[in-house]
C-alpha atoms as a PDB file:
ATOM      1  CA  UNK A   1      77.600  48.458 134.819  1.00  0.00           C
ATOM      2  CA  UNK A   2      80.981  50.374 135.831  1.00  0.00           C
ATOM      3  CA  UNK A   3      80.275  48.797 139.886  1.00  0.00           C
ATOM      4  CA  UNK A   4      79.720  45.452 138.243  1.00  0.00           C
ATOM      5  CA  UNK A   5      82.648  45.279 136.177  1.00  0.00           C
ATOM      6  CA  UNK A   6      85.084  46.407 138.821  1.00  0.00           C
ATOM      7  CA  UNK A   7      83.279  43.784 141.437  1.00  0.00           C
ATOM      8  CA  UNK A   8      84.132  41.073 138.977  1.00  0.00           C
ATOM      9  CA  UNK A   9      87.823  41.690 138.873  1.00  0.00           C
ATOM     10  CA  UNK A  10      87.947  40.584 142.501  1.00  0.00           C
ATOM     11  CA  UNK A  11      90.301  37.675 142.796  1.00  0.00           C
ATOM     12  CA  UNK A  12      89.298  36.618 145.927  1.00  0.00           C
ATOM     13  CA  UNK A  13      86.555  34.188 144.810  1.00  0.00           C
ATOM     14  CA  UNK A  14      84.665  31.945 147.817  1.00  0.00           C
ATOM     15  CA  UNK A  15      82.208  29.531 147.379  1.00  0.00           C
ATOM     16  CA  UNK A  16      78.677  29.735 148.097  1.00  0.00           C
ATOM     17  CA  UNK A  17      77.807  27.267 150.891  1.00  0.00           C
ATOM     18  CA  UNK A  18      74.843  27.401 152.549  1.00  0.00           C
ATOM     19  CA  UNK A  19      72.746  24.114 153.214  1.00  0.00           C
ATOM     20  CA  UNK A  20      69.618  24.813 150.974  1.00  0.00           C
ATOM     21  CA  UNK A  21      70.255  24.837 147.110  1.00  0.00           C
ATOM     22  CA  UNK A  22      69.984  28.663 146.022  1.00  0.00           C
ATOM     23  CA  UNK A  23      68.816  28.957 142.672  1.00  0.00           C
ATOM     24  CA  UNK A  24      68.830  32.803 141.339  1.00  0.00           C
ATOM     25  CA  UNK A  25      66.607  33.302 138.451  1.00  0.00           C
ATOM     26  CA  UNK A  26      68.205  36.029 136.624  1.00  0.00           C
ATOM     27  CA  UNK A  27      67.747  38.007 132.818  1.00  0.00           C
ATOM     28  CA  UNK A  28      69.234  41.225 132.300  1.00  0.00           C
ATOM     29  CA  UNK A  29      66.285  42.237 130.449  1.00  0.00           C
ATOM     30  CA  UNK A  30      62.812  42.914 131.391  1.00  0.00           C
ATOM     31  CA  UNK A  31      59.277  41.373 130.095  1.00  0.00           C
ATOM     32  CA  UNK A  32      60.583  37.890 129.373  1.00  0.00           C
ATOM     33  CA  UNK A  33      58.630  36.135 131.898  1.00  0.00           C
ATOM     34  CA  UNK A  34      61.481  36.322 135.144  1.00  0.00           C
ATOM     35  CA  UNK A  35      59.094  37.066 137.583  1.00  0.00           C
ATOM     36  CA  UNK A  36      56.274  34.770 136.411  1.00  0.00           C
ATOM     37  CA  UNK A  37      58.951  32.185 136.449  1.00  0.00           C
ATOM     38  CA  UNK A  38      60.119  32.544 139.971  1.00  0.00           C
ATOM     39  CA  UNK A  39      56.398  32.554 141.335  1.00  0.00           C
ATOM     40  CA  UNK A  40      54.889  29.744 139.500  1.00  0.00           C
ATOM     41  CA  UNK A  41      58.414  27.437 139.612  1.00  0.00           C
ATOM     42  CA  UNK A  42      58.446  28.472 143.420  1.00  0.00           C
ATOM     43  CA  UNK A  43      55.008  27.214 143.683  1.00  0.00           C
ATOM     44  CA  UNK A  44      55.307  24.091 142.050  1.00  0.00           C
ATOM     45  CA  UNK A  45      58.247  23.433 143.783  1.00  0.00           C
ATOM     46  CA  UNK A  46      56.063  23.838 147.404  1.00  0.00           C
ATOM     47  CA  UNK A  47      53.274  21.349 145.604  1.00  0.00           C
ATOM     48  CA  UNK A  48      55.938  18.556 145.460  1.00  0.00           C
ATOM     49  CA  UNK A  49      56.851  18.791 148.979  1.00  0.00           C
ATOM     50  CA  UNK A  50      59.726  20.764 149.126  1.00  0.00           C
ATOM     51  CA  UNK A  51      60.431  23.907 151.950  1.00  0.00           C
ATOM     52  CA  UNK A  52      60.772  26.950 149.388  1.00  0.00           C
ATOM     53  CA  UNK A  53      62.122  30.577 150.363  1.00  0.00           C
ATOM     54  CA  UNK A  54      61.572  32.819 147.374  1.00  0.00           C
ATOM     55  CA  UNK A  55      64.011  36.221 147.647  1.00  0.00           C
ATOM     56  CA  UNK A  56      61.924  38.904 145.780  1.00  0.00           C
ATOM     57  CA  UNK A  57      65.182  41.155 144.759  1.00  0.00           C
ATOM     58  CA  UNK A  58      63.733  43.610 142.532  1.00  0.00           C
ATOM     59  CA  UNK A  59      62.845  46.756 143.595  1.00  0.00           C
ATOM     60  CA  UNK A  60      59.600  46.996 141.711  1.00  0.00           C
ATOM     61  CA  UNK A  61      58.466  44.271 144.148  1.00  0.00           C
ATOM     62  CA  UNK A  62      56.087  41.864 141.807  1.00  0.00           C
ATOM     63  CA  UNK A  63      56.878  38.712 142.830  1.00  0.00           C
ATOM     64  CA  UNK A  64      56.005  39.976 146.118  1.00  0.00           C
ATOM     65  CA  UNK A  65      52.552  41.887 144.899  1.00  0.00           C
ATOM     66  CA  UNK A  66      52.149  38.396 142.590  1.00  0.00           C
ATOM     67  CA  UNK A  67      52.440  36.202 145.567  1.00  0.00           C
ATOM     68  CA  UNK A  68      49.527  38.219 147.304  1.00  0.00           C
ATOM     69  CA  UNK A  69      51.927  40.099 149.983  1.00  0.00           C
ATOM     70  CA  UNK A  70      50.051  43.550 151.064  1.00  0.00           C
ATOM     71  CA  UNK A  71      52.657  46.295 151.147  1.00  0.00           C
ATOM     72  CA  UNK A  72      51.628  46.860 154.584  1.00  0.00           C
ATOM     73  CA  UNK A  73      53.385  43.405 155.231  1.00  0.00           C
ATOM     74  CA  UNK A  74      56.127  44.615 153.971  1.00  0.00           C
ATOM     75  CA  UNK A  75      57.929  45.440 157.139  1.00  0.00           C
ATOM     76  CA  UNK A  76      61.035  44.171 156.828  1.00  0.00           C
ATOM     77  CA  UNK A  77      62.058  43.588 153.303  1.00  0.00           C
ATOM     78  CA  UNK A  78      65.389  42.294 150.774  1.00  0.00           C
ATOM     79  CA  UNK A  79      66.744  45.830 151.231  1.00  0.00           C
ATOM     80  CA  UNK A  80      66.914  45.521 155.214  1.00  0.00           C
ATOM     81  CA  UNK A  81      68.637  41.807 154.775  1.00  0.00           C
ATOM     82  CA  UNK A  82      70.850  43.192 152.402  1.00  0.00           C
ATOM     83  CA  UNK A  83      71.757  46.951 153.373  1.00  0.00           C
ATOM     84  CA  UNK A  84      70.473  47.208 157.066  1.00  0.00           C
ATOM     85  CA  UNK A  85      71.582  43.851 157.727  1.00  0.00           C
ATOM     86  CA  UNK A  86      69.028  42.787 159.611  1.00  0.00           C
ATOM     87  CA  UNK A  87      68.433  38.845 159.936  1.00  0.00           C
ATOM     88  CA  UNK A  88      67.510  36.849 157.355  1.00  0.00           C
ATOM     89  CA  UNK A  89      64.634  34.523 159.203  1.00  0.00           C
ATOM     90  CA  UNK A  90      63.113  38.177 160.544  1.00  0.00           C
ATOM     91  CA  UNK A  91      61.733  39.627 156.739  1.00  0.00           C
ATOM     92  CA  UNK A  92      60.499  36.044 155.861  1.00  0.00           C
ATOM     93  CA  UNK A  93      56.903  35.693 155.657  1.00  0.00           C
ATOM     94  CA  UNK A  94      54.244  32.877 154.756  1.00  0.00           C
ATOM     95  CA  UNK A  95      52.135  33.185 151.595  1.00  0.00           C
ATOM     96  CA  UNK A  96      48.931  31.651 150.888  1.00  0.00           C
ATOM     97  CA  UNK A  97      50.507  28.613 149.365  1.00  0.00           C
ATOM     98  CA  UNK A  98      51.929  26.123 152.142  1.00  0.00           C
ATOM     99  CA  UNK A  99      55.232  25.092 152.734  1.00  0.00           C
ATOM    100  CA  UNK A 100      56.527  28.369 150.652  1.00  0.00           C
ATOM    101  CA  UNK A 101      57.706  30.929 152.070  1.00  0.00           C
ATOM    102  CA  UNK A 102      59.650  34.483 150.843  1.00  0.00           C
ATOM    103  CA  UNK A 103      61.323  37.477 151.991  1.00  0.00           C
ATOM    104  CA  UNK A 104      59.561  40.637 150.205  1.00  0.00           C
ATOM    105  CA  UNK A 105      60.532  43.701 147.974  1.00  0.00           C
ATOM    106  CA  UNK A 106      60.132  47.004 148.341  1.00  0.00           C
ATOM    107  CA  UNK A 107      61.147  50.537 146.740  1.00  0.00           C
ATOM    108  CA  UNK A 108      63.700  51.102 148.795  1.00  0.00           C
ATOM    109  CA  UNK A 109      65.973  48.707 147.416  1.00  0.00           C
ATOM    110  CA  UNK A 110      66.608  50.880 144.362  1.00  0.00           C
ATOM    111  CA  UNK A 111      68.753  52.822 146.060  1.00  0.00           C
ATOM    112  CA  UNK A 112      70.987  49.739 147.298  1.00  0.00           C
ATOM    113  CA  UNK A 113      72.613  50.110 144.061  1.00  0.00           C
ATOM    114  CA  UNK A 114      74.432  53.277 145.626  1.00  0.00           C
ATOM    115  CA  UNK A 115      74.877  52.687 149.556  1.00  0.00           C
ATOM    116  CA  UNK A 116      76.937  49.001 148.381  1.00  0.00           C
ATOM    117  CA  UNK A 117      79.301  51.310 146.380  1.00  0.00           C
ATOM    118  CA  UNK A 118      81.035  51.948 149.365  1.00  0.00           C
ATOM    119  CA  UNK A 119      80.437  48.869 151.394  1.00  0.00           C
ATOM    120  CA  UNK A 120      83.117  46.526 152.414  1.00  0.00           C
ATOM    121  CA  UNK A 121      82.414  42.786 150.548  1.00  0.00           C
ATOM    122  CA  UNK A 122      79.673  44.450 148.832  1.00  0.00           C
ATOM    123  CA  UNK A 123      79.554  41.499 146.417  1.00  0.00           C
ATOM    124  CA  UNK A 124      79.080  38.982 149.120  1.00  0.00           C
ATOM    125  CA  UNK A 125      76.150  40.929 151.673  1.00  0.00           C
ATOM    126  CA  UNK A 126      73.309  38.629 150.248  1.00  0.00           C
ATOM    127  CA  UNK A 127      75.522  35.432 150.588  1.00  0.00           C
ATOM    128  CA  UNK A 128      76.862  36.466 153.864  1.00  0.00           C
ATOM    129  CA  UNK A 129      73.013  36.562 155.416  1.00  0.00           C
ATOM    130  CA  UNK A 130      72.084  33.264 153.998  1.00  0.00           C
ATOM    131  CA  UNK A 131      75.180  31.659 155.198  1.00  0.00           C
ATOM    132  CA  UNK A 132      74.260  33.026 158.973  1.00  0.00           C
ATOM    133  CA  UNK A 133      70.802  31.862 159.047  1.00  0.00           C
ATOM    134  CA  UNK A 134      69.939  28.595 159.863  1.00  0.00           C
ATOM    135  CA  UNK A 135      68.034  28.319 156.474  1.00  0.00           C
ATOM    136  CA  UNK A 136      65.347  25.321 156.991  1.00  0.00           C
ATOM    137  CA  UNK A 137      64.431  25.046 152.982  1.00  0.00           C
ATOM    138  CA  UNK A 138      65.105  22.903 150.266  1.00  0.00           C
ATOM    139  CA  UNK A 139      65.429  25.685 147.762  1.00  0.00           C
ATOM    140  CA  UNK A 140      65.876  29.766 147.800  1.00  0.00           C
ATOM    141  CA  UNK A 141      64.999  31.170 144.818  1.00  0.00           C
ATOM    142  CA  UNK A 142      65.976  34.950 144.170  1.00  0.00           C
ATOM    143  CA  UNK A 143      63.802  36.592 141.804  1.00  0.00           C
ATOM    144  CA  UNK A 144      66.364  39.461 140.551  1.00  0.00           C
ATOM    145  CA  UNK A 145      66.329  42.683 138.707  1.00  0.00           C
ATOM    146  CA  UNK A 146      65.859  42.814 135.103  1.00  0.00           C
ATOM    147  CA  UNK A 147      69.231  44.187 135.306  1.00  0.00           C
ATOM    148  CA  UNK A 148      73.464  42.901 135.366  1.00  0.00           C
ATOM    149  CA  UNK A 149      73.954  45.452 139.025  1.00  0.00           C
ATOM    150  CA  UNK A 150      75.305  44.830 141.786  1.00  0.00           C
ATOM    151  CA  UNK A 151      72.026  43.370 142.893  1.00  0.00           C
ATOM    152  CA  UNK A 152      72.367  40.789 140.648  1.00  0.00           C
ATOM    153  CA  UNK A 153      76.131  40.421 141.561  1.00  0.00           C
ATOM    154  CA  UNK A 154      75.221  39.483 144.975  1.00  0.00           C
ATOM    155  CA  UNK A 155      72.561  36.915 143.844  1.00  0.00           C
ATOM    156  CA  UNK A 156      74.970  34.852 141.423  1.00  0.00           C
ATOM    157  CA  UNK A 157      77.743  35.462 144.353  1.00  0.00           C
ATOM    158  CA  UNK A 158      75.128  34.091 146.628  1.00  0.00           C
ATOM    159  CA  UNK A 159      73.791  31.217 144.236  1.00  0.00           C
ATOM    160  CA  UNK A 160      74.797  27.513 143.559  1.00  0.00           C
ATOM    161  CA  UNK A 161      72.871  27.767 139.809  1.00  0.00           C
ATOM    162  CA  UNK A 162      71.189  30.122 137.987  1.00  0.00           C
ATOM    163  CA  UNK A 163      67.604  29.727 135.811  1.00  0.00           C
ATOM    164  CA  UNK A 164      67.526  31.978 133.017  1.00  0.00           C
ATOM    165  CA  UNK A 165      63.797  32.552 131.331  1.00  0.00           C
ATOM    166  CA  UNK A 166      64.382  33.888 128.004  1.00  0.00           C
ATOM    167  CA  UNK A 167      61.860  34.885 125.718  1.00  0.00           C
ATOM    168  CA  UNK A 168      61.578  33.631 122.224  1.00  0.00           C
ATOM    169  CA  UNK A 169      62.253  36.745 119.924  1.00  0.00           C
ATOM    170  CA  UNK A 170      64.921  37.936 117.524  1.00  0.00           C
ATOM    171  CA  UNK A 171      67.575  39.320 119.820  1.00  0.00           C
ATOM    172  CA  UNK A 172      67.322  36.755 122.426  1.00  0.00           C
ATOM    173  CA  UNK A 173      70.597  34.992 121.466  1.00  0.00           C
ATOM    174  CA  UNK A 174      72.546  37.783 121.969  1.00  0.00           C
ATOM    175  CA  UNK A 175      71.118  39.111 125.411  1.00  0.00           C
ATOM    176  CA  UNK A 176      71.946  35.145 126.248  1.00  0.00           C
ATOM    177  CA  UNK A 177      75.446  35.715 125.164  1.00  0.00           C
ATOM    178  CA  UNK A 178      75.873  38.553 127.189  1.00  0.00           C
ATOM    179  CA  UNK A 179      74.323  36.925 130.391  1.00  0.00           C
ATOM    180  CA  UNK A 180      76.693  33.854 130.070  1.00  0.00           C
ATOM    181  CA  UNK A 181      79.900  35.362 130.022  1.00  0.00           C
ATOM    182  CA  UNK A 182      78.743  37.292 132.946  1.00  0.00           C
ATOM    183  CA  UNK A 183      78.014  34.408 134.767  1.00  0.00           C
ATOM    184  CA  UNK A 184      81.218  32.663 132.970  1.00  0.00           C
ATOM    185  CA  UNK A 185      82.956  35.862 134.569  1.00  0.00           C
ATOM    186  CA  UNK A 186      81.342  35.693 138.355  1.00  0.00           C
ATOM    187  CA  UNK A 187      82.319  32.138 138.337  1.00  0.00           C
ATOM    188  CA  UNK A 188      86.030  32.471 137.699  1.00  0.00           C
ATOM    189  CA  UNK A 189      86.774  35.369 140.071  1.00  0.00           C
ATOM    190  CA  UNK A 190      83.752  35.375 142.797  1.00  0.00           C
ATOM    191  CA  UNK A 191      82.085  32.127 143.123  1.00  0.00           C
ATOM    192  CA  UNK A 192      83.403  29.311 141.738  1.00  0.00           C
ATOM    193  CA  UNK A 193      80.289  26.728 142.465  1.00  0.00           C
ATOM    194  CA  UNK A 194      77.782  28.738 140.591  1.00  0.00           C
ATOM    195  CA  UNK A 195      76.272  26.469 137.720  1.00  0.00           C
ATOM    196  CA  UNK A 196      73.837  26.690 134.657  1.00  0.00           C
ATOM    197  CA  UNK A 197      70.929  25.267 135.677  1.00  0.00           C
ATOM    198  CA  UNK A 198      69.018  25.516 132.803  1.00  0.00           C
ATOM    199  CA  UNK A 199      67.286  27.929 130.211  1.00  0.00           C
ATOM    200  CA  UNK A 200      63.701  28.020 129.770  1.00  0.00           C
ATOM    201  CA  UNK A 201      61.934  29.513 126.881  1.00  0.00           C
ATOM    202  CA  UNK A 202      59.007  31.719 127.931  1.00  0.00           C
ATOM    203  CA  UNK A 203      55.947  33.720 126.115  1.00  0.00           C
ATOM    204  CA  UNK A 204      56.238  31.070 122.832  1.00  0.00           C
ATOM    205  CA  UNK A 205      53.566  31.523 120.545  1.00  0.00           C
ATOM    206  CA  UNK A 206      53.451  27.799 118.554  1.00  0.00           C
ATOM    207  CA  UNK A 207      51.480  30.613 115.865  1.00  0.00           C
ATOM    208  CA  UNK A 208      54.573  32.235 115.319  1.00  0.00           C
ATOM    209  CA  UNK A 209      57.455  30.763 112.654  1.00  0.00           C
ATOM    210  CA  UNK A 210      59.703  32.697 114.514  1.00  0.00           C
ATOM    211  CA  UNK A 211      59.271  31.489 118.261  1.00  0.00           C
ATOM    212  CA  UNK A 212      59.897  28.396 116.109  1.00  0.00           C
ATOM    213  CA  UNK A 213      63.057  29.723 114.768  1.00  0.00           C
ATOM    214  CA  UNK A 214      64.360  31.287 117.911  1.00  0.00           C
ATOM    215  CA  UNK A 215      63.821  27.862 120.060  1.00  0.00           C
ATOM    216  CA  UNK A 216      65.953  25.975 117.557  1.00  0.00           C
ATOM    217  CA  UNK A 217      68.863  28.163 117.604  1.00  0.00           C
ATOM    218  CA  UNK A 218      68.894  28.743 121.464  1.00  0.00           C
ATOM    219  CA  UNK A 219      68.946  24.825 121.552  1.00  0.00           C
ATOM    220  CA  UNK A 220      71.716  24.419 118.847  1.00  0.00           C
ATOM    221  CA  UNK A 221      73.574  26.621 121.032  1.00  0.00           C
ATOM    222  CA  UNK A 222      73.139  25.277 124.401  1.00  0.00           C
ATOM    223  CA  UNK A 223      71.658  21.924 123.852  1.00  0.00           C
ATOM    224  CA  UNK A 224      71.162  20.064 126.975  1.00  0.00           C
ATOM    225  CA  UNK A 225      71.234  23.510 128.808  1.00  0.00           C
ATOM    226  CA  UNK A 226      67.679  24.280 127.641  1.00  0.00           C
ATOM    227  CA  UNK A 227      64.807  22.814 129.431  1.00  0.00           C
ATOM    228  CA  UNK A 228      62.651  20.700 127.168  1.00  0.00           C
ATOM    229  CA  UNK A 229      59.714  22.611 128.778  1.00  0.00           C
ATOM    230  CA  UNK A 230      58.603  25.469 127.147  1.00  0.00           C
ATOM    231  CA  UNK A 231      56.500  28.232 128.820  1.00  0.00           C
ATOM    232  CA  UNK A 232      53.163  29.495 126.562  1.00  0.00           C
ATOM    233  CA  UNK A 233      52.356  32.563 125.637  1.00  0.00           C
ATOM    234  CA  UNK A 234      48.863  32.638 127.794  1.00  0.00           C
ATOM    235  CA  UNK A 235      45.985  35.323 128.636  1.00  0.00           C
ATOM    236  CA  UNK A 236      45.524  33.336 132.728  1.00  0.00           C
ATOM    237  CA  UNK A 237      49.183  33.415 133.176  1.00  0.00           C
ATOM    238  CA  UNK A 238      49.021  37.233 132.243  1.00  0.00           C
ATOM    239  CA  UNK A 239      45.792  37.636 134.367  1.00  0.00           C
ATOM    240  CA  UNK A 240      47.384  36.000 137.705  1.00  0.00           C
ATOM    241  CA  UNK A 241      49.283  38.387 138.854  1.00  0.00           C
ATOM    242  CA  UNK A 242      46.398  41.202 139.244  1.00  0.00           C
ATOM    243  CA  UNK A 243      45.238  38.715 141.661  1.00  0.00           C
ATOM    244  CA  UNK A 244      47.348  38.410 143.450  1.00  0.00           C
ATOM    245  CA  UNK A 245      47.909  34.868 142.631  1.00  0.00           C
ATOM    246  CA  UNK A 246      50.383  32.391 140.977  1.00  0.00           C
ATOM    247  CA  UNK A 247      48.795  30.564 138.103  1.00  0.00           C
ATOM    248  CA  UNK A 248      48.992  27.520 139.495  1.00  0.00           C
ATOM    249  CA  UNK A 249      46.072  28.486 142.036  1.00  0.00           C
ATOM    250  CA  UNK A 250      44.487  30.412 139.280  1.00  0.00           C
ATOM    251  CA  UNK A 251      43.907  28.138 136.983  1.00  0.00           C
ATOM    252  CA  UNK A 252      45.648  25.653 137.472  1.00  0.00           C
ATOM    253  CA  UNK A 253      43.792  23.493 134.221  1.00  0.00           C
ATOM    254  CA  UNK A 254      45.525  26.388 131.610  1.00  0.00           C
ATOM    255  CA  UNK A 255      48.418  25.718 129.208  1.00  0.00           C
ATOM    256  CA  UNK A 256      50.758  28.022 131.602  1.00  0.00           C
ATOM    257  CA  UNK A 257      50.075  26.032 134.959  1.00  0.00           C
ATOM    258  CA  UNK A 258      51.003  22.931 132.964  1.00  0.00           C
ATOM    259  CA  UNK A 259      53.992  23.946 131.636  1.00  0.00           C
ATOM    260  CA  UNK A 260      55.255  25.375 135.111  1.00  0.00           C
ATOM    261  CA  UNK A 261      54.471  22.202 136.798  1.00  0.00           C
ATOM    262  CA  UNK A 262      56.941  20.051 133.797  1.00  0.00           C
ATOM    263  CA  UNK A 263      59.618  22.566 134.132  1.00  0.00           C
ATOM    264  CA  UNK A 264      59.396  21.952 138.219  1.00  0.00           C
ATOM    265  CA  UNK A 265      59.546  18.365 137.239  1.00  0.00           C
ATOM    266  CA  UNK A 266      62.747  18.760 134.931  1.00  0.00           C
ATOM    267  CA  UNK A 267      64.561  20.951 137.357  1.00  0.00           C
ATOM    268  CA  UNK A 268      63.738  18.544 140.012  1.00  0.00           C
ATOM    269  CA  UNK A 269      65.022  15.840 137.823  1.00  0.00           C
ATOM    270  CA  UNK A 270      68.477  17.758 136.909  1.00  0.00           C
ATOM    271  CA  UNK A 271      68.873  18.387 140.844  1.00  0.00           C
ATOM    272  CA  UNK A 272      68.799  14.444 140.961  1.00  0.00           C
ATOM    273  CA  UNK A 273      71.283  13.779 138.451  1.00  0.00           C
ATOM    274  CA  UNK A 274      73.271  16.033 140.155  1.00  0.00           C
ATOM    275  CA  UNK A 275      73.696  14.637 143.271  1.00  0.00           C
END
């Protein structure tokens, strides 16, 4: 936390501008559906048409094992983009699903945390390689680490908006809090383009009074920020993963699949009102 502190005191802030819409899907804390998120949204995205590049940037890899991606694949990973800086375009590879694409994880990367310490613009490595490739997608999603590093950094440096899943339990609120005036913080002194896209609420249990509870005060506090979609708590969408499979191919009848098809819908709709 020290690295990302003193990162966001840099005044020289620069905007992210790249031609495809880079969304990073970020939550500083683990098991609240992040991952899920990025595979299925990416997915759904790819099922409406659109040319998706999904940035696995965690080093425990699982959007890349959840996408299907043998580590033998991995050849070329995020850490080589970011640290080696080899090209962008050379670590992407195809999945099974067509028209998405995505750059893989690997172990490696936990060290990155370290060797950027020392690097010159070592907020801006991830931006700077998707500003020099001639990026032919729609949308980049980065799946980051359930972690505020300087991983993360470089994704909301890198990043026009950012998705945040957030599970519906008692301390959500505050981990929410924290995440905001991070990104409130990154915005003001790094990137001053970088947006709320929206929060989703993930893993709710419609059994539970208190997924109830939680979903009403994350909405009284962000209204309109919160996706009227709300992700299920569901055994296929836990299941997909061994399988190397989003849920969407899964089963793509189950609760989950649904609800990541709407909240492709509504984010497709927000990037509309944008523009």
């Amino acid at each position: 936390m020290s690295s990302l502190a003193a990162s966001l005191t840099t005044p020289d802030a620069e905007q992210a501008v790249t031609s495809s819409r880079v969304i990073a899907i970020v939550n500083q804390k683990g098991g609240v559906g992040k991952t899920t998120t990025a595979i299925n949204l990416a997915t759904a995205l790819a099922a409406t048409n659109k040319r998706i590049l999904l940035i696995d940037f965690d080093p425990q890899g699982n959007a890349s094992t959840g996408l299907g991606i043998d580590r033998q694949a991995r050849r070329l990973t995020s850490y080589h983009v970011l640290i080696e800086r080899q090209p962008l375009l050379s670590a992407v590879l195809p999945t099974a699903i067509p028209r998405l694409f995505m750059i893989p994880s690997s172990v490696e990367l936990s060290g990155a945390e370290i060797e950027l310490v020392a690097t010159d613009r070592r907020e801006y490595q991830l931006r700077d390689a998707l500003r020099e490739a001639p990026l032919d997608y729609d949308y980049v999603l980065i799946d980051c680490p359930p972690s505020l590093t300087l991983l993360t950094l470089n994704a909301l440096v890198a990043a026009h908006a950012v998705l945040v899943p957030l599970q519906c339990e008692f301390y959500a609120l505050e981990g929410l809090s924290h995440l905001i005036r991070t990104i409130e913080r990154v915005k003001r002194h790094l990137n001053p383009s970088l947006e709320i896209q929206g929060v989703v609420l993930t893993m709710f249990d419609k059994r539970n009074n208190l997924c109830d509870s939680v979903a009403a005060d994350v909405r009284d506090h962000f209204g309109d920020k919160v996706y009227e979609t709300v992700i299920p708590r569901n055994v296929r969408v836990s299941e997909a993963p061994s399988h190397g499979k989003p849920v969407l191919l899964y089963d793509f009848r189950c609760a989950g699949a649904q609800a990541y098809v709407h909240l492709a819908k509504e984010v497709l709709q927000r990037e509309r009102a944008r523009l």
